[in-house]
Each structure stands twice: as structure tokens, then as C-alpha cells.
Protein backbone atom coordinates (compact mmCIF):
# COMPACT_ATOMS: atom_id res chain seq x y z
CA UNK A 1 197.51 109.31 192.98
CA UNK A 2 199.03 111.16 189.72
CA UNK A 3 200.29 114.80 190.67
CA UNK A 4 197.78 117.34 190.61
CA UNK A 5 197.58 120.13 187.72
CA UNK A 6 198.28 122.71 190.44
CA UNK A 7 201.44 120.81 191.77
CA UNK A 8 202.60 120.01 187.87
CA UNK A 9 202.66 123.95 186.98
CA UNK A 10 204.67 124.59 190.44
CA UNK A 11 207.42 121.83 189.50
CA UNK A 12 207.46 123.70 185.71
CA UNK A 13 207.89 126.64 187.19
CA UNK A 14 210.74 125.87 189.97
CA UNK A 15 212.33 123.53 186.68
CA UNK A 16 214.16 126.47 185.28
CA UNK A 17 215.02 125.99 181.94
CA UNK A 18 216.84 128.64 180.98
CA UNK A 19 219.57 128.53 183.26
CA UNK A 20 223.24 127.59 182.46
CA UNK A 21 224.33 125.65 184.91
CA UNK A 22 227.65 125.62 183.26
CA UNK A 23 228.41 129.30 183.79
CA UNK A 24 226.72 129.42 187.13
CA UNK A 25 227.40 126.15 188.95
CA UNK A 26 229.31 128.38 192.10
CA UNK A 27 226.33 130.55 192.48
CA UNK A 28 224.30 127.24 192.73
CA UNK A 29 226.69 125.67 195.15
CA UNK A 30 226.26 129.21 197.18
CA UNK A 31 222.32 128.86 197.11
CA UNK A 32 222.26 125.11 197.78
CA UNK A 33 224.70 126.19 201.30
CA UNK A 34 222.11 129.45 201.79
CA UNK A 35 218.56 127.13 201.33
CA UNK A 36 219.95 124.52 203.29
CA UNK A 37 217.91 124.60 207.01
CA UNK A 38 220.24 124.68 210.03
CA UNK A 39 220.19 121.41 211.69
CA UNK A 40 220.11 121.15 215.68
CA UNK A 41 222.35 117.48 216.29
CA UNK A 42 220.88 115.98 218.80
CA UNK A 43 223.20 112.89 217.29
CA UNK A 44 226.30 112.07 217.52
CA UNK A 45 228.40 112.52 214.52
CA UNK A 46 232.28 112.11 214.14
CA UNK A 47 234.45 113.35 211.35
CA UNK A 48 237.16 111.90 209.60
CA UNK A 49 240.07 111.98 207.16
CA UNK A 50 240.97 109.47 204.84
CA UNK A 51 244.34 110.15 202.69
CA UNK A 52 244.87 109.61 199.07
CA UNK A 53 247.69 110.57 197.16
CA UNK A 54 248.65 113.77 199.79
CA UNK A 55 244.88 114.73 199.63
CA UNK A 56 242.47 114.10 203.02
CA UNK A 57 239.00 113.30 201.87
CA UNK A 58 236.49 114.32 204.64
CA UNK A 59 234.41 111.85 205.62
CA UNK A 60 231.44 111.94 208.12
CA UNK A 61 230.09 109.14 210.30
CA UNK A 62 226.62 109.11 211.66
CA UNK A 63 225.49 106.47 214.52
CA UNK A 64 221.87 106.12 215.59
CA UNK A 65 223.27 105.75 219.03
CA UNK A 66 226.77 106.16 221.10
CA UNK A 67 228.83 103.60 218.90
CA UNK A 68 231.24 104.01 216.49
CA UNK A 69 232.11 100.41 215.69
CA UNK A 70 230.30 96.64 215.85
CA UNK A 71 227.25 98.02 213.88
CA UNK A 72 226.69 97.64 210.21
CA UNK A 73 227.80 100.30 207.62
CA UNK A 74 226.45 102.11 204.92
CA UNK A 75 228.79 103.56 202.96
CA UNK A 76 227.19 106.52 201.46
CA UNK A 77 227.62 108.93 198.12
CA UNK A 78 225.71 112.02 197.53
CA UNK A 79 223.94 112.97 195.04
CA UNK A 80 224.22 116.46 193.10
CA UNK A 81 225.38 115.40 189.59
CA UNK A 82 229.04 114.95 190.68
CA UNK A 83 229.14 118.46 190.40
CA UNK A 84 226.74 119.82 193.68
CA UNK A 85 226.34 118.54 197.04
CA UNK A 86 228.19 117.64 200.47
CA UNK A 87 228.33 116.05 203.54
CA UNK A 88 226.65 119.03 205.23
CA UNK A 89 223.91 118.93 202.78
CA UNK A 90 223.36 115.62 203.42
CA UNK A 91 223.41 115.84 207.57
CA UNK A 92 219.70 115.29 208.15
CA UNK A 93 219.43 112.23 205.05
CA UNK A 94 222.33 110.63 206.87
CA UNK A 95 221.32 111.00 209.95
CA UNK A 96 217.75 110.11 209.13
CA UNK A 97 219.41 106.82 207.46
CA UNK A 98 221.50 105.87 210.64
CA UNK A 99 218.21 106.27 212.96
CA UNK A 100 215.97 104.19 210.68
CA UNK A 101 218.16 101.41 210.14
CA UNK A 102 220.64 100.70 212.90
CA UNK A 103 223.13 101.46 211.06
CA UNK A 104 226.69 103.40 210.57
CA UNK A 105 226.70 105.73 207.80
CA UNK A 106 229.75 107.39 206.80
CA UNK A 107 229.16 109.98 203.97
CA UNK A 108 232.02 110.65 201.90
CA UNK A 109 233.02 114.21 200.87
CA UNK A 110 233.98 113.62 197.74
CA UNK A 111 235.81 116.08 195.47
CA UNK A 112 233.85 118.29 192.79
CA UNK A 113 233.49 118.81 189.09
CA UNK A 114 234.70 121.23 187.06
CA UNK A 115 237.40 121.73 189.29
CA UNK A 116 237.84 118.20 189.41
CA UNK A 117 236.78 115.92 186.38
CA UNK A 118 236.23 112.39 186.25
CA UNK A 119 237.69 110.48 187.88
CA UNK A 120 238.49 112.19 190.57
CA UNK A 121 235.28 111.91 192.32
CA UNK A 122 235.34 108.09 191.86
CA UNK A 123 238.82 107.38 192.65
CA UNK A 124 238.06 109.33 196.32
CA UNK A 125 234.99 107.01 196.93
CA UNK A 126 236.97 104.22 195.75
CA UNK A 127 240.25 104.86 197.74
CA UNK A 128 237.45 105.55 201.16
CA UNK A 129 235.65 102.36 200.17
CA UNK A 130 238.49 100.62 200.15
CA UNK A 131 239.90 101.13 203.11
CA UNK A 132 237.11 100.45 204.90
CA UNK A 133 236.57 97.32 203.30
CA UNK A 134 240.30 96.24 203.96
CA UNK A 135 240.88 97.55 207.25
CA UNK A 136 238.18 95.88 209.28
CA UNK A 137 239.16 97.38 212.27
CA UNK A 138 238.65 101.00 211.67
CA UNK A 139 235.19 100.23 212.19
CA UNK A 140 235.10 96.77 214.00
CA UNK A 141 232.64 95.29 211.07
CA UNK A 142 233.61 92.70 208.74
CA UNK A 143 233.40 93.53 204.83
CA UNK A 144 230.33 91.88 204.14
CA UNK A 145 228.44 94.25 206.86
CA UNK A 146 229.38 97.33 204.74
CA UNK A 147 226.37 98.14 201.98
CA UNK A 148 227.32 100.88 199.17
CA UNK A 149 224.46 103.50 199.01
CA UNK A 150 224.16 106.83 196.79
CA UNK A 151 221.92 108.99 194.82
CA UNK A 152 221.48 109.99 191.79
CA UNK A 153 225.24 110.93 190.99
CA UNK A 154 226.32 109.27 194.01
CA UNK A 155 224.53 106.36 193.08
CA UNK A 156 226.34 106.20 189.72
CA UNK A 157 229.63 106.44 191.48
CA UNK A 158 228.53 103.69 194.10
CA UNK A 159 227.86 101.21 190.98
CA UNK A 160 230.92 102.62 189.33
CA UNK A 161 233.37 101.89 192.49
CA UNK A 162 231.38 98.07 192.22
CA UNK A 163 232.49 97.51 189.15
CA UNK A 164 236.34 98.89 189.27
CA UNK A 165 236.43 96.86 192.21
CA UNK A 166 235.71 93.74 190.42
CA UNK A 167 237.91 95.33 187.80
CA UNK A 168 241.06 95.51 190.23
CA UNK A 169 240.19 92.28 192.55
CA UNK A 170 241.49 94.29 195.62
CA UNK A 171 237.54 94.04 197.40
CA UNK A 172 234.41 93.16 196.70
CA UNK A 173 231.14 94.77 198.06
CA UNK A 174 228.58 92.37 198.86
CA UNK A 175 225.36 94.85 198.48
CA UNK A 176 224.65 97.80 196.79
CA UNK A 177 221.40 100.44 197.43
CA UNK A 178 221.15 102.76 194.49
CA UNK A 179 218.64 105.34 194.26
CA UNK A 180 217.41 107.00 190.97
CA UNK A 181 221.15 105.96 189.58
CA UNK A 182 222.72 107.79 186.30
CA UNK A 183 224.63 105.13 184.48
CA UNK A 184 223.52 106.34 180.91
CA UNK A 185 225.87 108.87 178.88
CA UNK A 186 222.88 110.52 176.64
CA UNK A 187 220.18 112.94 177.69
CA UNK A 188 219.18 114.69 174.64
CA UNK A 189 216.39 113.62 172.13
CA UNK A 190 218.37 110.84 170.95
CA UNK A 191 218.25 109.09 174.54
CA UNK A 192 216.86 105.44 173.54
CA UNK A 193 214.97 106.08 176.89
CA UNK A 194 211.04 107.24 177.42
CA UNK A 195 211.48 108.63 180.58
CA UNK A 196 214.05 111.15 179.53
CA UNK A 197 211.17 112.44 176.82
CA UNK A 198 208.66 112.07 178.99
CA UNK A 199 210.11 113.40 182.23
CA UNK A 200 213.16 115.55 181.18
CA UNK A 201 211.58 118.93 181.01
CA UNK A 202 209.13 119.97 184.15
CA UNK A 203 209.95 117.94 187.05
CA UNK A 204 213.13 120.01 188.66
CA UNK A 205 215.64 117.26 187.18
CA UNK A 206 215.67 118.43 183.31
CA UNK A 207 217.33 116.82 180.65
CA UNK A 208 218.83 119.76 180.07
CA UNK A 209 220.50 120.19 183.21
CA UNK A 210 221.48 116.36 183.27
CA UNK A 211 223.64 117.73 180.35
CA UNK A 212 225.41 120.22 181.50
CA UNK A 213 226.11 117.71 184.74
CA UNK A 214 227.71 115.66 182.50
CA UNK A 215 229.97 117.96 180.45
CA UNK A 216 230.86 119.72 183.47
CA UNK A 217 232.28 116.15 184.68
CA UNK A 218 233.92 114.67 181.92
CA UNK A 219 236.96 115.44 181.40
CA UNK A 220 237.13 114.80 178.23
CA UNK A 221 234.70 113.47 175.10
CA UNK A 222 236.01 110.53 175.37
CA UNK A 223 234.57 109.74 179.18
CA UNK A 224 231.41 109.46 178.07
CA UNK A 225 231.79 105.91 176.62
CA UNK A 226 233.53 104.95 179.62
CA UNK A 227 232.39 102.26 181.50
CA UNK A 228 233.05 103.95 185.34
CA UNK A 229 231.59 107.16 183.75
CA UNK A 230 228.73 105.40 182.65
CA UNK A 231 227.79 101.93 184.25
CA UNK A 232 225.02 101.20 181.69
CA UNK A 233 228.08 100.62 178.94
CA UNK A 234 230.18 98.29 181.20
CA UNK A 235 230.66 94.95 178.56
CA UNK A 236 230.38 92.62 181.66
CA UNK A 237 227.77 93.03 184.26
CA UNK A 238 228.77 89.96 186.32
CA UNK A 239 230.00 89.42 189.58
CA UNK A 240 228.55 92.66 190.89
CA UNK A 241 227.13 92.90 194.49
CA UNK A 242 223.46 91.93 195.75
CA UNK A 243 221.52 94.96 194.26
CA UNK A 244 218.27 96.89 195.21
CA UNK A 245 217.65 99.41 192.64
CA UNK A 246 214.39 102.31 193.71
CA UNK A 247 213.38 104.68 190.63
CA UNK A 248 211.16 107.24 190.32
CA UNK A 249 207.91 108.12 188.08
CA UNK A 250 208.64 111.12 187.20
CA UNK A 251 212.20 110.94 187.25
CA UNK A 252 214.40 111.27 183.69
CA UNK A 253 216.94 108.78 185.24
CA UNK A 254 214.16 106.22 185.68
CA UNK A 255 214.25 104.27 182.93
CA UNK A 256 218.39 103.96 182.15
CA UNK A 257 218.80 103.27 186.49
CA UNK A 258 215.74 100.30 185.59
CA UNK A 259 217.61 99.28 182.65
CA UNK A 260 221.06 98.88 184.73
CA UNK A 261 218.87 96.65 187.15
CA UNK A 262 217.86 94.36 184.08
CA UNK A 263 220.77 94.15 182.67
CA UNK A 264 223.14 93.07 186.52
CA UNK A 265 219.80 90.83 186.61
CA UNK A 266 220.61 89.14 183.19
CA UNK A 267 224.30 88.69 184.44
CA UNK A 268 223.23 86.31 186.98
CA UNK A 269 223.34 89.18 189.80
CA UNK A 270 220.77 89.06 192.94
CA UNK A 271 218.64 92.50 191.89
CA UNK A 272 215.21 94.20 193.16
CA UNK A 273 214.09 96.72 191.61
CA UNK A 274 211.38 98.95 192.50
CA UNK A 275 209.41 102.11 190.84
CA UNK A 276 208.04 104.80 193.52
CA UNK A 277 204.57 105.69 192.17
CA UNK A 278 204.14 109.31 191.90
CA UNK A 279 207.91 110.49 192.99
CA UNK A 280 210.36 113.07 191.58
CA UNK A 281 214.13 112.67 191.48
CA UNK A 282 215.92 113.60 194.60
CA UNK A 283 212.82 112.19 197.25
CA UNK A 284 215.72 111.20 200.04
CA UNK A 285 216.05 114.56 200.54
CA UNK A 286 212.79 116.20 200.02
CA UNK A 287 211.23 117.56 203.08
CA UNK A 288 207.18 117.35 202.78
CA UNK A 289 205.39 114.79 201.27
CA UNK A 290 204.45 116.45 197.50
CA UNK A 291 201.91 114.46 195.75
């Protein structure tokens, strides 16, 4: 069922074109804390530190029951174009996630553009990732039990942290989940893709706003053509983990997160890839059903 001509002038309205995201990202980190519903735990949640270079990168773990170890992990990124988002934003997806499937999650609170460019973001994820991948016994699973999992932004980092560690050889995840994944570096008119024409102006993820995600992350020009800034330009696609890839209709990102699919696919990769019919960007965390 295609969205209704009632819905479609809502999601124009709450798109907000006008506003620059660059000058006002801390007001927007202020109302994404404000609009965010308390959550009453009646989980069990542990936090955690993991060290890199002097700096202690909070991560969260979320168990669908009384464990902490021998159960599988998903090792989750959030989404918020590197820029928005936490772990406490992300309480009732994760902890939604660990009740539906069994499994560990530990959610990884990354650190933030501006104030931190690329790569800081994806060296934290990497340096948490790999840990948890070396040391076993933090979490009593071996490596290939541990699935990589983000969206949107965390998405692209999960693929990103794939491929750098194939890059470096020091671990090797054997599945990936990414949902609605950026791995492209263009969002203006001259994007090769449809969706970003046909979805990149009234369905709350603009085109627009992808842009100023992007220059608020690089920290420099030169990242955009940078492989672990943008997974879609990575000359080898091989030797990447079993894949499941879920887009969204009415998504911008659609096309460039089906087109990373294809191409790990063409590589010789293990991929599924699936469009949600009638879905905006950001469904893991949207509350009501809206179609």
C-alpha cells in the first residue's frame, strides 16, 4: 500500500528544508535528548568501557535475559549521520533487538562529528570491534558468533570497519546486517542514483541534510573519495563478511546501500538484499506503524 496523500504532506511538512543543520547540529542533539520518551528497564543492561589511545569509549550491553556471556553478539552502530545519535537513544532499538533475537547487543558510543571528523568515529568502532573479536573471553562467544549491525550512518561505519579489517588482517567478521547503509559520497543532483531524486526532498531524510551530514564529517575534501568514508568506492569488494542488506522505498540511501549489495555480490560475497515496500529511512526506530 503506497503512502497516502494525507501522510505524504505530513512527512513534507516534518522534512524541513530550510534548516542548516550545519549551524544548528547542538540544538538538534538537544531536541533529539528532549523528544526522546523515558524508558522504564525492565531489562538488564550493563555498561562498559573500552580504551583507545587514553580515551574510554562507552559501550552498552543489552541481554534478553540474566546473561552476559555464552549467547551470540550483535555488535551494534547507530545511526544519526555520524554526527547525531547515542546509546541512550538507541535503549529501546537495542533492547528490542536483544529480546527478538536471543541475542547480546552491545551498542557502541561512538564519538561525534564536527567535534570529531572522520575517522574518529570509525577507528572507535573498529578498536571496540576488535577487541571483542580478539578477546573471546570478555564475552565467552567465539568470533564467528559476533554479527556487525548499524543504521544508516552506523551501518556505513559497520561496512567500513569490514573492510579495514580485511585491510589490516588483524580479524575478520563473519556477518554483517546493514540497514538503509550510506556508502555513497554524492547527494546532490549529480548523484548517479534515482532514489536520491526521487526520494531526497519530502520523506524526513533529505538530500539536503545528507549533505550537510557529510561535510560536517569529513575532515577534509579529500575524505570523500575515501574508501572507509565511503564503502561504495572501495576498489576490492572481496573477502567481506556474509551480508544481509534491508533498504527502504522511500529512502534516498536506497539505491547506493542496493548498489553496495550488488557490487560485495559480484565479488563473490554471500549477500541478501531486501527492499521494505512502503518504508522511510530510520524504520528501526520509528514507533507506530506509518503507512
Amino acid at each position: 500500500m503506497a503512502i497516502n496523500k494525507l501522510m505524504q504532506a505530513a512527512l513534507k511538512a516534518l522534512s524541513y528544508p530550510d534548516i542548516d543543520l550545519k549551524r544548528y547540529y547542538k540544538l538538534a542533539r538537544q531536541v533529539q535528548n528532549i523528544s526522546q520518551s523515558p524508558l522504564i528497564r525492565f531489562y538488564k543492561v550493563w555498561d562498559h568501557h573500552v580504551v583507545r589511545d587514553g580515551y574510554e569509549i562507552p559501550v552498552r550491553i543489552f541481554s534478553p535475559d540474566d546473561r552476559l556471556q555464552s549467547l551470540p553478539i550483535l555488535l551494534f552502530f547507530h545511526g544519526g549521520g555520524w554526527v547525531l545519535g547515542n546509546i541512550d537513544n538507541y535503549d529501546k532499538a537495542c533492547h528490542d533487538m536483544a529480546r527478538l533475537t536471543g541475542h547480546l547487543v552491545v551498542s557502541v558510543d561512538y564519538r561525534l562529528a564536527p567535534e570529531y571528523p572522520f575517522p574518529t568515529g570509525l577507528l572507535d568502532c573498529y578498536h571496540v570491534a576488535k577487541e571483542i573479536f580478539c578477546d573471546t573471553t570478555l564475552l565467552d562467544q567465539p568470533a564467528d558468533q559476533i554479527t556487525l549491525i548499524g543504521d544508516s550512518a552506523g551501518a556505513n561505519l559497520a561496512a567500513a570497519v569490514s573492510l579495514m579489517a580485511r585491510d589490516k588482517g588483524e580479524f575478520l567478521p563473519k556477518r554483517q546486517i546493514l540497514l538503509y547503509p550510506a556508502t555513497y559520497n554524492d547527494h546532490t543532483e549529480a548523484s548517479p542514483f534515482q532514489s536520491v531524486q526521487e526520494n531526497g526532498k519530502n520523506y524526513l531524510l533529505t538530500s539536503k541534510r545528507i549533505c550537510e551530514f557529510m561535510e560536517l564529517y569529513q575532515s577534509s575534501p579529500a575524505d570523500r573519495s575515501n574508501p572507509y568514508f565511503a564503502p561504495l568506492l572501495a576498489g576490492d569488494f572481496s573477502h567481506q563478511p556474509d551480508t544481509l542488506v534491508l533498504t527502504a522505498e522511500y529512502d534516498p540511501l536506497r539505491d547506493e546501500g542496493e548498489a553496495y549489495a550488488h557490487r560485495l555480490k559480484e565479488a563473490g560475497n554471500y549477500v541478501e538484499v531486501y527492499r521494505l515496500a512502503d518504508a522511510l529511512h530510520g524504520y528501526l526506530r520509528l514507533p507506530v506503524r506509518y503507512a
